[in-house]
Structures are given as C-alpha cells and as structure tokens.
N, C-alpha and C. Protein backbone atom coordinates (compact mmCIF):
# COMPACT_ATOMS: atom_id res chain seq x y z
N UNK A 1 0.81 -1.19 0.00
CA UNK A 1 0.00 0.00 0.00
C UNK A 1 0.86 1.26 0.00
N UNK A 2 1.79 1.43 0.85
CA UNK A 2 3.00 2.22 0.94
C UNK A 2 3.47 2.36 -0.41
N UNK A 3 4.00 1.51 -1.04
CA UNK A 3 4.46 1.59 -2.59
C UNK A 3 3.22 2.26 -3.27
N UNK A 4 2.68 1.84 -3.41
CA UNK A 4 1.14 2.50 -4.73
C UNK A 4 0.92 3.87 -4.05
N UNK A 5 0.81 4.66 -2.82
CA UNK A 5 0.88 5.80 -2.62
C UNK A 5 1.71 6.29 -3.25
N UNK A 6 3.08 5.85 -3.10
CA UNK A 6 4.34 6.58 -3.25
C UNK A 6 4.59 6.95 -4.68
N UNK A 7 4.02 5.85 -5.65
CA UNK A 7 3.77 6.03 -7.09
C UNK A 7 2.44 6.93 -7.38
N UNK A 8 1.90 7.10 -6.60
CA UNK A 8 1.05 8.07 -7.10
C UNK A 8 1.15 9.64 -6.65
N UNK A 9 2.26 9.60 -5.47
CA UNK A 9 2.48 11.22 -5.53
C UNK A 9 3.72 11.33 -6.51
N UNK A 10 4.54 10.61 -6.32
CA UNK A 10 5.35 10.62 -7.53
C UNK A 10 4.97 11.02 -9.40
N UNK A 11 4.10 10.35 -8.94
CA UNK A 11 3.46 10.90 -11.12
C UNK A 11 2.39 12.38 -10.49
N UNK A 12 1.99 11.95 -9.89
CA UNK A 12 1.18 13.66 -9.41
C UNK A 12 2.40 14.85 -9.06
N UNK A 13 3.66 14.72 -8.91
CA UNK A 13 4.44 15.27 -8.75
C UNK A 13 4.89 15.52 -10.20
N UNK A 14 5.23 14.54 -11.02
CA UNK A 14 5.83 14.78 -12.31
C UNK A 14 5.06 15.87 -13.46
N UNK A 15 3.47 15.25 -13.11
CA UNK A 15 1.99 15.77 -14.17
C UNK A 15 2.40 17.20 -13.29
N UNK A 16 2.56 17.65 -12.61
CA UNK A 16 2.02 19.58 -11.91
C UNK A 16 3.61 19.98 -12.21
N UNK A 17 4.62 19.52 -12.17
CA UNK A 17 5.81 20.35 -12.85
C UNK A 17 6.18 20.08 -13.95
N UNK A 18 5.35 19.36 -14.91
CA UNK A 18 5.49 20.14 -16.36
C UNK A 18 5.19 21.50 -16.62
N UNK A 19 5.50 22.35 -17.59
CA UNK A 19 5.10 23.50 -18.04
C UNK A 19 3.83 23.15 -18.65
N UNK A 20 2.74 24.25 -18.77
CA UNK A 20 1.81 24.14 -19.12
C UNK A 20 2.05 24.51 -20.59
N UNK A 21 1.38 23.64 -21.50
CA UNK A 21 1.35 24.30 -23.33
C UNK A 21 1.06 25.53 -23.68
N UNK A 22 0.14 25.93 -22.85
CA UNK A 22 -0.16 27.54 -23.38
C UNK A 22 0.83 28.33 -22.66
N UNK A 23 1.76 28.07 -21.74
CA UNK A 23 2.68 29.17 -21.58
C UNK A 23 3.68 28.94 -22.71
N UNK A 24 4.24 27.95 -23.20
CA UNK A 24 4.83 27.54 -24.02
C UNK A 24 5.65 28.63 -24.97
N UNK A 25 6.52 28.84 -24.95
CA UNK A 25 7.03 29.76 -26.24
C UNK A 25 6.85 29.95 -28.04
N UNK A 26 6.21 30.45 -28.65
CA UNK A 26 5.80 29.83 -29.46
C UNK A 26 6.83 29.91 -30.55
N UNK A 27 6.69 28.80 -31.58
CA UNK A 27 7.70 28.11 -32.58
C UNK A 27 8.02 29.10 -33.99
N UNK A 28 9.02 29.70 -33.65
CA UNK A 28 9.42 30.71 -34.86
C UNK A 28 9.71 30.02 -35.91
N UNK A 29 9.37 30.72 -37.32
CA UNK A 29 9.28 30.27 -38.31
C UNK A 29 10.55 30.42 -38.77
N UNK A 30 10.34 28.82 -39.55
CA UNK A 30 12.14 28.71 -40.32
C UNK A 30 12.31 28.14 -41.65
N UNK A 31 12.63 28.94 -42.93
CA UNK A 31 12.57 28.00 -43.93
C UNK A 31 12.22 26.74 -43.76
N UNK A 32 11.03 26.57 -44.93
CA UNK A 32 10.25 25.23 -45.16
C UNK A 32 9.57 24.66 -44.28
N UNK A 33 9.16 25.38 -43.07
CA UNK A 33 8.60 24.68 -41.80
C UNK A 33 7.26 25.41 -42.29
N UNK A 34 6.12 24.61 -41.70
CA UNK A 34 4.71 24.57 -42.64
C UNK A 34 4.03 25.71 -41.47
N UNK A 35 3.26 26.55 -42.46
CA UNK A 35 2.33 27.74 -41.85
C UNK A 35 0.95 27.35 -42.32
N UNK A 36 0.18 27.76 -41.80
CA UNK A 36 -1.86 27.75 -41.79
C UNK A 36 -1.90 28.43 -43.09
N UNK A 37 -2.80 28.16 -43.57
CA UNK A 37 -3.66 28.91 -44.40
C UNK A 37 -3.97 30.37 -44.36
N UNK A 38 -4.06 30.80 -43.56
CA UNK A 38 -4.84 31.86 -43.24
C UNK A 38 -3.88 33.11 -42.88
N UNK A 39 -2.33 32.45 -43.02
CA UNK A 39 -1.22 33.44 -42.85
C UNK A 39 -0.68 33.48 -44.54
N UNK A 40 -1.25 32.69 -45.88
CA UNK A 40 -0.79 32.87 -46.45
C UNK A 40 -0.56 34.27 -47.17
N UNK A 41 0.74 34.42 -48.20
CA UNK A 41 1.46 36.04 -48.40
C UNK A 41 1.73 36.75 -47.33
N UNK A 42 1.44 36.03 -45.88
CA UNK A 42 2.01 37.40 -44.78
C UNK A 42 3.41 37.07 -44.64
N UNK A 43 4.27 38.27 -44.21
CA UNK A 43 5.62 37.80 -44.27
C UNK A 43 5.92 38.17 -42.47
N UNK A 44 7.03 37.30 -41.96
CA UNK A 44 7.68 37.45 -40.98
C UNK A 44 9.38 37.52 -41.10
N UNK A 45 9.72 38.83 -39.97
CA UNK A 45 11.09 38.37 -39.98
C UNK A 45 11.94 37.69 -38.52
N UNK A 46 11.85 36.39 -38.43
CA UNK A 46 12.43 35.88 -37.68
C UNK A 46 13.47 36.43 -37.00
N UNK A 47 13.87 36.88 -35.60
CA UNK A 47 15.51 37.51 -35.03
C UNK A 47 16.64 36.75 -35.51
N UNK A 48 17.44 37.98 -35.74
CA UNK A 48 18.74 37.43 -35.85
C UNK A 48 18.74 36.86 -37.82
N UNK A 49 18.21 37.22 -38.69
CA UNK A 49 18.04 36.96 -39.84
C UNK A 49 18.04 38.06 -40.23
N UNK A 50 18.29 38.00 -41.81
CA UNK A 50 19.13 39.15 -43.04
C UNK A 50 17.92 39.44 -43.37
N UNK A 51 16.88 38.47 -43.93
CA UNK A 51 15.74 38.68 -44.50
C UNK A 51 14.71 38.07 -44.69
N UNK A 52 13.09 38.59 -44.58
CA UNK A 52 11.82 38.05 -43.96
C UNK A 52 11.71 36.92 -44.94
N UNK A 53 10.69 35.93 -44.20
CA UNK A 53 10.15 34.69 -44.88
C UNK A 53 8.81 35.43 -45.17
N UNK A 54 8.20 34.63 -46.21
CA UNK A 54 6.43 34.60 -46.46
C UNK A 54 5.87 33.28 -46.43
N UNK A 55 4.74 33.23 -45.59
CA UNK A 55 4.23 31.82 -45.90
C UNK A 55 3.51 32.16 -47.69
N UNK A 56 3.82 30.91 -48.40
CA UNK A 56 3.81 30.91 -49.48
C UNK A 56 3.47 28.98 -49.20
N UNK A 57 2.29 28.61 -50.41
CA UNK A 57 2.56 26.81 -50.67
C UNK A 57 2.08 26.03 -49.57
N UNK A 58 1.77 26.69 -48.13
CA UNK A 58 1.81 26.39 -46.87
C UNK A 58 3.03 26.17 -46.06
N UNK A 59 4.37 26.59 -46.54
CA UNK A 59 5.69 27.04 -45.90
C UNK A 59 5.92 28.28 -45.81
N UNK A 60 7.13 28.24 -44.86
CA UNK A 60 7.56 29.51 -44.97
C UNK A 60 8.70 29.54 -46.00
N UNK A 61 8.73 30.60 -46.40
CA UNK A 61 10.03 30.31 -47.23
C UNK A 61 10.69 31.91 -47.58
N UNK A 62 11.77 31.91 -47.95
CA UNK A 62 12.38 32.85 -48.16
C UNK A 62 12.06 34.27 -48.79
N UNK A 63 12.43 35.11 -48.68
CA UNK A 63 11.45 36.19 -49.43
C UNK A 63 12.78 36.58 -51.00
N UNK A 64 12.33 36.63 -51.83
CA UNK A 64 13.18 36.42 -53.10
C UNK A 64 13.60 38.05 -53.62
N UNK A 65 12.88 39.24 -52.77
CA UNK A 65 12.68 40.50 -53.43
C UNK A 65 13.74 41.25 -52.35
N UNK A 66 14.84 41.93 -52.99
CA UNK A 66 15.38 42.82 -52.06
C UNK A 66 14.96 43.56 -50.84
N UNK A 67 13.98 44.33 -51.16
CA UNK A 67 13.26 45.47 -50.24
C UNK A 67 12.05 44.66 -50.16
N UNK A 68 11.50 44.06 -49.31
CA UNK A 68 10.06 43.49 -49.59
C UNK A 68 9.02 44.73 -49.00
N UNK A 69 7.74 44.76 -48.99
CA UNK A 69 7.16 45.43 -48.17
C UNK A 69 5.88 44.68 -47.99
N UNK A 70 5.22 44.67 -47.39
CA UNK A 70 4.19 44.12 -46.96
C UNK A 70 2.65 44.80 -46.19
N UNK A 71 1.53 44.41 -46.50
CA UNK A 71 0.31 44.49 -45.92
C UNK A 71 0.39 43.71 -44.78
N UNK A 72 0.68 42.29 -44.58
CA UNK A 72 0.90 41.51 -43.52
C UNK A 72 1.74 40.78 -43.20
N UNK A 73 1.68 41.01 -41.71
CA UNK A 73 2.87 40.57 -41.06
C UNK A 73 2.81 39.74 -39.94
N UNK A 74 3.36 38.51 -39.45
CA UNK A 74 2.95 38.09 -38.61
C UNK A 74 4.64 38.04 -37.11
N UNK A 75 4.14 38.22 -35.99
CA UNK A 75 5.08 38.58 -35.17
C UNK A 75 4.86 36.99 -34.34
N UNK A 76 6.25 36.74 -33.55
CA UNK A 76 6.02 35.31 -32.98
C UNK A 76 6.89 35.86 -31.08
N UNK A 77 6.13 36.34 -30.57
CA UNK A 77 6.50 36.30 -29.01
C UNK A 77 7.49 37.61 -29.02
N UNK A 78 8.83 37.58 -28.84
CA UNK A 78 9.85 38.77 -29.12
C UNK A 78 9.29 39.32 -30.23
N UNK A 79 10.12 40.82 -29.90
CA UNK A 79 9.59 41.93 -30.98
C UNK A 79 10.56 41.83 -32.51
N UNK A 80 9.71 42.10 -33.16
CA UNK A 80 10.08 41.72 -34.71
C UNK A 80 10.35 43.10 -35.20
N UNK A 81 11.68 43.57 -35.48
CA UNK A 81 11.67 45.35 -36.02
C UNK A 81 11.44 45.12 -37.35
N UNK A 82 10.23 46.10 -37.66
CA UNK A 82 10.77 46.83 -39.13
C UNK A 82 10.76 48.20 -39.39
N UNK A 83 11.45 48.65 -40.67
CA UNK A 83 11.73 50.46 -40.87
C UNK A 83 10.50 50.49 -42.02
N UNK A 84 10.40 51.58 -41.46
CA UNK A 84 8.86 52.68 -42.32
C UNK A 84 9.42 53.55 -43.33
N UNK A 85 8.54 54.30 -43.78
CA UNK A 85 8.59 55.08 -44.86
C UNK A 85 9.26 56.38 -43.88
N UNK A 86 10.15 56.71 -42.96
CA UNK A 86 10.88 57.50 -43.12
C UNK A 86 12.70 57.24 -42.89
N UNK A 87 12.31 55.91 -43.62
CA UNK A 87 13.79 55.53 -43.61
C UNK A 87 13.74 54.48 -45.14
N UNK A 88 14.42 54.82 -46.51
CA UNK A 88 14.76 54.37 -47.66
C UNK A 88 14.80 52.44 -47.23
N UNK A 89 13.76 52.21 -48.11
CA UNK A 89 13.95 50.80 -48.33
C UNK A 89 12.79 50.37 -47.16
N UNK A 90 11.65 51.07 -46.58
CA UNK A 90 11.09 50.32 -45.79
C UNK A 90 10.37 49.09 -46.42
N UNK A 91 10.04 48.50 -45.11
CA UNK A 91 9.13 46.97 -44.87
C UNK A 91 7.61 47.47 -44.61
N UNK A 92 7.16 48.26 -44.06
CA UNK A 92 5.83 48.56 -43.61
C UNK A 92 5.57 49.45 -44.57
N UNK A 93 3.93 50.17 -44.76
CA UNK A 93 3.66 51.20 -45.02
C UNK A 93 2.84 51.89 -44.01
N UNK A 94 3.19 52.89 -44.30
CA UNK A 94 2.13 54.20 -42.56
C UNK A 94 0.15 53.82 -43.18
N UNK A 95 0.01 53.89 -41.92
CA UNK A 95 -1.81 53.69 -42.00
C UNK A 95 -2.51 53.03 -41.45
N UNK A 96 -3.63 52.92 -40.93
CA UNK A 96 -4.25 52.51 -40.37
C UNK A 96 -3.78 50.60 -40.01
N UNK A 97 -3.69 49.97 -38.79
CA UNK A 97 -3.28 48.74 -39.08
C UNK A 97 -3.82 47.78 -37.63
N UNK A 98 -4.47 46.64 -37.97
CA UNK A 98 -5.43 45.89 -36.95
C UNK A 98 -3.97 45.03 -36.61
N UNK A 99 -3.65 44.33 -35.58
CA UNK A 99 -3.14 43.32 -35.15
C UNK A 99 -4.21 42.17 -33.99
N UNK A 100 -3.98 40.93 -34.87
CA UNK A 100 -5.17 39.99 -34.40
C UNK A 100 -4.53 38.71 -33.66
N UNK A 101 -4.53 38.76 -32.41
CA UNK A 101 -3.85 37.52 -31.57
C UNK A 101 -3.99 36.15 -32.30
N UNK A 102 -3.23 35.24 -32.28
CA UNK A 102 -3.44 33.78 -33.27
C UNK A 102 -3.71 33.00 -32.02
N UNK A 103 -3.27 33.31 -30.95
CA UNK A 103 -3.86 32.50 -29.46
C UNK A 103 -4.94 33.04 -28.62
N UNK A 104 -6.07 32.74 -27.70
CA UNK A 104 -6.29 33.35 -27.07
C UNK A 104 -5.58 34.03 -25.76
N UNK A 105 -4.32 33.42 -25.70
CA UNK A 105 -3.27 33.93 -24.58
C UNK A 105 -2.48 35.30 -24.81
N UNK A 106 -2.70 34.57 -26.47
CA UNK A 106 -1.43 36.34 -26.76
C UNK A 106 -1.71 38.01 -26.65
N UNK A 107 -1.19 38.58 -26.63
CA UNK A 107 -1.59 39.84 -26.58
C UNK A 107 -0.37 40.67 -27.15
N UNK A 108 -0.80 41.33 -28.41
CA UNK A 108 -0.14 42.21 -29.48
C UNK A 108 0.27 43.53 -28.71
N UNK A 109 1.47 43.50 -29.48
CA UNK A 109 1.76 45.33 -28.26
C UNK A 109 2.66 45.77 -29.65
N UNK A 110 3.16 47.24 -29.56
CA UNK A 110 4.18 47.87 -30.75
C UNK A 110 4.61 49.15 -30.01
N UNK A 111 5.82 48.89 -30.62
CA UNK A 111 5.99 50.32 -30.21
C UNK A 111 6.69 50.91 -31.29
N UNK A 112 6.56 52.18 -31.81
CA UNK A 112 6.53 52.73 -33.00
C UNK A 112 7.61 54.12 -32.47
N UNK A 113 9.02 54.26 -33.48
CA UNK A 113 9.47 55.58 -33.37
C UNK A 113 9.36 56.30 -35.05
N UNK A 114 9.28 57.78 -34.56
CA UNK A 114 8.69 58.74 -36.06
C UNK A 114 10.11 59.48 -36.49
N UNK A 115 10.43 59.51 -37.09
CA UNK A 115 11.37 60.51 -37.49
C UNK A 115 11.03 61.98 -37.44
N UNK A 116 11.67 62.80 -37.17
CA UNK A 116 10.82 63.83 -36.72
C UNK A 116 11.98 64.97 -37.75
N UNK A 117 11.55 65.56 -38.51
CA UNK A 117 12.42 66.64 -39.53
C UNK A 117 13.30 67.14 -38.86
N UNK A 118 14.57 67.13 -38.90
CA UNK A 118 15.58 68.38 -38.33
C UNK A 118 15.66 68.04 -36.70
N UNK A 119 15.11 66.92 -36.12
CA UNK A 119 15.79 66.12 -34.67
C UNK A 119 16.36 64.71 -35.14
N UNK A 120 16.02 64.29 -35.54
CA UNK A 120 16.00 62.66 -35.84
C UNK A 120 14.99 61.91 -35.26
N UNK A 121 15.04 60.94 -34.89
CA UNK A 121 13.92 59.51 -34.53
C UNK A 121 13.73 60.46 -33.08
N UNK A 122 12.11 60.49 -32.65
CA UNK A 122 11.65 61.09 -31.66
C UNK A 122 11.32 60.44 -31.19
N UNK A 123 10.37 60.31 -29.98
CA UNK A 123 10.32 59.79 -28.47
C UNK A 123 9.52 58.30 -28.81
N UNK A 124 9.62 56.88 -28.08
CA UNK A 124 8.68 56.25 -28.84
C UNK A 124 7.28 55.99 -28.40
N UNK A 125 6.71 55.48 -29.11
CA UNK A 125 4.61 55.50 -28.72
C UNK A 125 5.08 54.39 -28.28
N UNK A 126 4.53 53.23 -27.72
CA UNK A 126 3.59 52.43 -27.08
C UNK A 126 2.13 51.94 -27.39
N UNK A 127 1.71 50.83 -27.51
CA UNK A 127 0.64 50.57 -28.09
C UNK A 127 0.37 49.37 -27.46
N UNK A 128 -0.58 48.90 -26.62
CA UNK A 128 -0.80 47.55 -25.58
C UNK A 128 -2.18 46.94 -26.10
N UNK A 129 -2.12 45.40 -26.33
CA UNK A 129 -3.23 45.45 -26.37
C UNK A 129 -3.79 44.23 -25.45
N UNK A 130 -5.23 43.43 -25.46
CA UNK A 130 -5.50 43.16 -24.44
C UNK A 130 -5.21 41.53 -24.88
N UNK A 131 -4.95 40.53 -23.88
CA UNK A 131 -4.69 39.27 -24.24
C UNK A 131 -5.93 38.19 -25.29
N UNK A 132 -6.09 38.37 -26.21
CA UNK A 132 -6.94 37.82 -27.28
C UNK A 132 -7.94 38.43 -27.82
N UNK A 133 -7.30 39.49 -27.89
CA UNK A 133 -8.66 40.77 -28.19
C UNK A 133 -7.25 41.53 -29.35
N UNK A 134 -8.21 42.25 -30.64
CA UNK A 134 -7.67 42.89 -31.34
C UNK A 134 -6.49 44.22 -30.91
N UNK A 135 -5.51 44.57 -31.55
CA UNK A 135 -5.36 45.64 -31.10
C UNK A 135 -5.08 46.84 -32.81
N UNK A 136 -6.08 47.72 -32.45
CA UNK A 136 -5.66 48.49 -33.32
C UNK A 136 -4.70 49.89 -32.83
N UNK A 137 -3.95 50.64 -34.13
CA UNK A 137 -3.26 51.58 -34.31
C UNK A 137 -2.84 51.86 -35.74
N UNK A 138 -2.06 53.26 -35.52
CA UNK A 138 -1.73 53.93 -36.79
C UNK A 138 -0.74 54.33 -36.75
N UNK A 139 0.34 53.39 -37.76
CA UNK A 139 1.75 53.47 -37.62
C UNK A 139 1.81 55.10 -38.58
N UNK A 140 2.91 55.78 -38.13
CA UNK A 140 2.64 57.17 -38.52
C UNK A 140 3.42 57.03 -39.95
N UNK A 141 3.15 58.05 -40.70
CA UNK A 141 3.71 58.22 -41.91
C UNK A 141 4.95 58.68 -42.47
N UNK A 142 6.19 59.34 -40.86
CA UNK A 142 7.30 59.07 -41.03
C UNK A 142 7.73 58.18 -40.11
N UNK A 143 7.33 56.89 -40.01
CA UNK A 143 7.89 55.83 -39.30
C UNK A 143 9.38 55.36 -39.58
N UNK A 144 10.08 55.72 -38.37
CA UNK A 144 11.27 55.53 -38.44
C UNK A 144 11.61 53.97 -38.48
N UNK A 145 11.01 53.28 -37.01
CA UNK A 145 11.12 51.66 -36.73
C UNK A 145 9.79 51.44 -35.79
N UNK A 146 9.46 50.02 -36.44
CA UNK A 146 8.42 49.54 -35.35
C UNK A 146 8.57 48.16 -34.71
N UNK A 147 8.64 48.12 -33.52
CA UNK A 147 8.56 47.09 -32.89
C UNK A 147 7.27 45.94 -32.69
N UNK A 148 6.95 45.13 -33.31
CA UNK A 148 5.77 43.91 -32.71
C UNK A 148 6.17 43.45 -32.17
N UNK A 149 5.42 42.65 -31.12
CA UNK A 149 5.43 41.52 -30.14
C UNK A 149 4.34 41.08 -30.41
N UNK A 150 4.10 39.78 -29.49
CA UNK A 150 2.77 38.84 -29.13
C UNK A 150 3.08 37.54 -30.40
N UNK A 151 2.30 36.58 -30.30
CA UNK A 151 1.89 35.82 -31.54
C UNK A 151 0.67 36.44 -32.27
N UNK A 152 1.26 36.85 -33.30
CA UNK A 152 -0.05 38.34 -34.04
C UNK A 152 -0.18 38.00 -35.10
N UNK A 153 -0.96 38.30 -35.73
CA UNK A 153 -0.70 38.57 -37.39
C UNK A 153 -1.39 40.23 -37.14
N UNK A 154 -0.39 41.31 -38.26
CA UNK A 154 -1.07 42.59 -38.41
C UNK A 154 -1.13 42.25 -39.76
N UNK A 155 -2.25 43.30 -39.78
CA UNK A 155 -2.84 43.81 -41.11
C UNK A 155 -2.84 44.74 -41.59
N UNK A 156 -2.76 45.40 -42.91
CA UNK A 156 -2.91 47.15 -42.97
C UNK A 156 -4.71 46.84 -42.93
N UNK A 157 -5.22 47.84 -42.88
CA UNK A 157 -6.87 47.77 -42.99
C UNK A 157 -7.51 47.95 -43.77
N UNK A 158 -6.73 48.66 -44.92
CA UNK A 158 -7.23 48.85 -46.08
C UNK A 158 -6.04 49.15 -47.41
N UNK A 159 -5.49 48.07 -47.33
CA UNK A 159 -4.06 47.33 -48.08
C UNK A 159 -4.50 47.63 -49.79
N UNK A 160 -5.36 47.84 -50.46
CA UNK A 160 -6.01 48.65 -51.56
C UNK A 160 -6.49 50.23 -51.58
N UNK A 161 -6.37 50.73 -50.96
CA UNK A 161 -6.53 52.11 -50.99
C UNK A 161 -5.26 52.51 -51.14
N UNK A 162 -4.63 53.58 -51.92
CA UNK A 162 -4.03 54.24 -52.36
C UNK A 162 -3.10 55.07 -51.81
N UNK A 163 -2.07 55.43 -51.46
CA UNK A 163 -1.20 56.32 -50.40
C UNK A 163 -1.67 57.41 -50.71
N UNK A 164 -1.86 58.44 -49.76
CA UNK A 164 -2.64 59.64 -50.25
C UNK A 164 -1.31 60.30 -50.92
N UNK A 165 -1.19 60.94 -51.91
CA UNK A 165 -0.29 61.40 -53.16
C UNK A 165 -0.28 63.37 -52.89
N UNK A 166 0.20 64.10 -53.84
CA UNK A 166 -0.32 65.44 -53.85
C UNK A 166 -1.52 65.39 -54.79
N UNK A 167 -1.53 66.76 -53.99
CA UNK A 167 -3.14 67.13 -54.57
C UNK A 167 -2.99 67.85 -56.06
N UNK A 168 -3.69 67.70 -56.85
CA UNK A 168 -3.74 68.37 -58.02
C UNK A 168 -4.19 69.38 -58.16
N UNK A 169 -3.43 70.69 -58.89
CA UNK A 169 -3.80 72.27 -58.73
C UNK A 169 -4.96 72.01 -59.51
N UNK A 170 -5.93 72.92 -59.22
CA UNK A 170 -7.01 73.12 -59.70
C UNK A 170 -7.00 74.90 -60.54
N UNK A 171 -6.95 75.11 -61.58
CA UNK A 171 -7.35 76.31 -62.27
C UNK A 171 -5.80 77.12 -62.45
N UNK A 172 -5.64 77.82 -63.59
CA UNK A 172 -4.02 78.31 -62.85
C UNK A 172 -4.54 79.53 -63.15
C-alpha cells in the first residue's frame, strides 16, 4: 500500500511540474517549416536573420525581393523590427493597421518611433493590447522603426486604398 501511494504522488508530482502548453514559447518560423492557411502572403522576420520569410505553398520560405514590403505581417513572441517610410527601403507602409492575436493567450503590443524633420527619430509611442482581443493603431507616416510583439498577425486595414499622393492644382 505504501508503494502505490508513493507512485502516485510521484506521477502527481511529475503531471504539476510540467510546463503548461499555453505558456509555451511559441515556434518561430524557419525555412520550409509549414504555416496555416490563413497566414498565407504574410511575411515574418524571424531575429537574428538578413531577410523576412512569407508563408507561401503552406511554408515559410524565403522572401526572393530585395526590399520586400508588406500588408501583412505576422510577429512570434519577441519583438520583430521593421523600418517605415521615413527611412529608404522600408518593410511597412504608414496607415491605419489591426493586429489579431493567433492565441487566445497572446496579446499584441508595438511600439513605434517617427522621425521627426531636423531632430531625428523622436520619443517612442507604445501601443498595448489586451490578451486575445484585437489591437488596433496607426503606424505614422514618417515611421522611423516599429517594434511587434505577441503571436499576431497585423494587417494594414485597407491594403487597396491608395497612399494619399499630392493634390492636383485646380485652375491656374
């Protein structure tokens, strides 16, 4: 009887100090390792890498275009930088942009610096959002660098509308 107790706090000991799955770190994407459906054309750039993957085929795979830029992006736990339109060669474009948790655990955050004319890169925003709940914001239009976190996918919100351009003189 002594023995069969002892085996049963023993595995009740082993089962409560595993880590639980949902704290789990989640699995950064690495050439040819398979992505969902529903991330397909979004691109990520993994840390510590030259240049972003896209799920493409249902992999991830390499991105083939020098400068890529993207509507979507998906971030995996650590913050994923990219440069904006006030730095040559960005990854993002400025505008309106949803970020949508892929877990109900995760929770999307950014933090965004602007280039500011005649100072350089100014103070940075902050942007929190709530653990499985959307978070929206508006990366600014001289975005210097932006930081994601969470397991996210962002979106621009309206990735077909047009960069607003100059205006055309009317009458001379």
């Amino acid at each position: 009887m002594l023995r069969f107790t002892a085996i049963i706090v023993v595995t009740a000991a082993t089962l409560l100090s595993r880590p639980a799955a949902a704290g789990a770190d989640p699995v950064v994407p690495q050439p040819g390792t398979p992505c969902v459906a529903d991330l397909s054309d979004a691109m990520t750039w993994p840390p510590d890498e030259q240049a972003p993957l896209v799920c493409a085929g249902h992999q991830w795979q390499p991105v083939a275009t020098p400068y890529p830029v993207s509507d979507r992006w998906v971030s995996y736990g650590p913050p994923m930088k990219l440069h904006g339109e006030g730095l040559r060669n960005s990854s993002i474009r400025s505008g309106d942009w949803i970020a949508t948790p892929l877990t109900p655990e995760s929770r999307c955050s950014a933090v965004q610096v602007a280039v500011i004319p005649g100072v350089g890169a100014g103070p940075p925003q902050s942007y929190d959002g709530v653990a499985g709940q959307p978070l929206s914001l508006q990366v600014v239009p001289k975005l210097f660098s932006i930081d994601m976190s969470g397991e996210c996918l962002w979106q621009k919100a309206d990735p077909d509308q047009p960069e607003p351009g100059p205006k055309p003189r009317s009458g001379w």
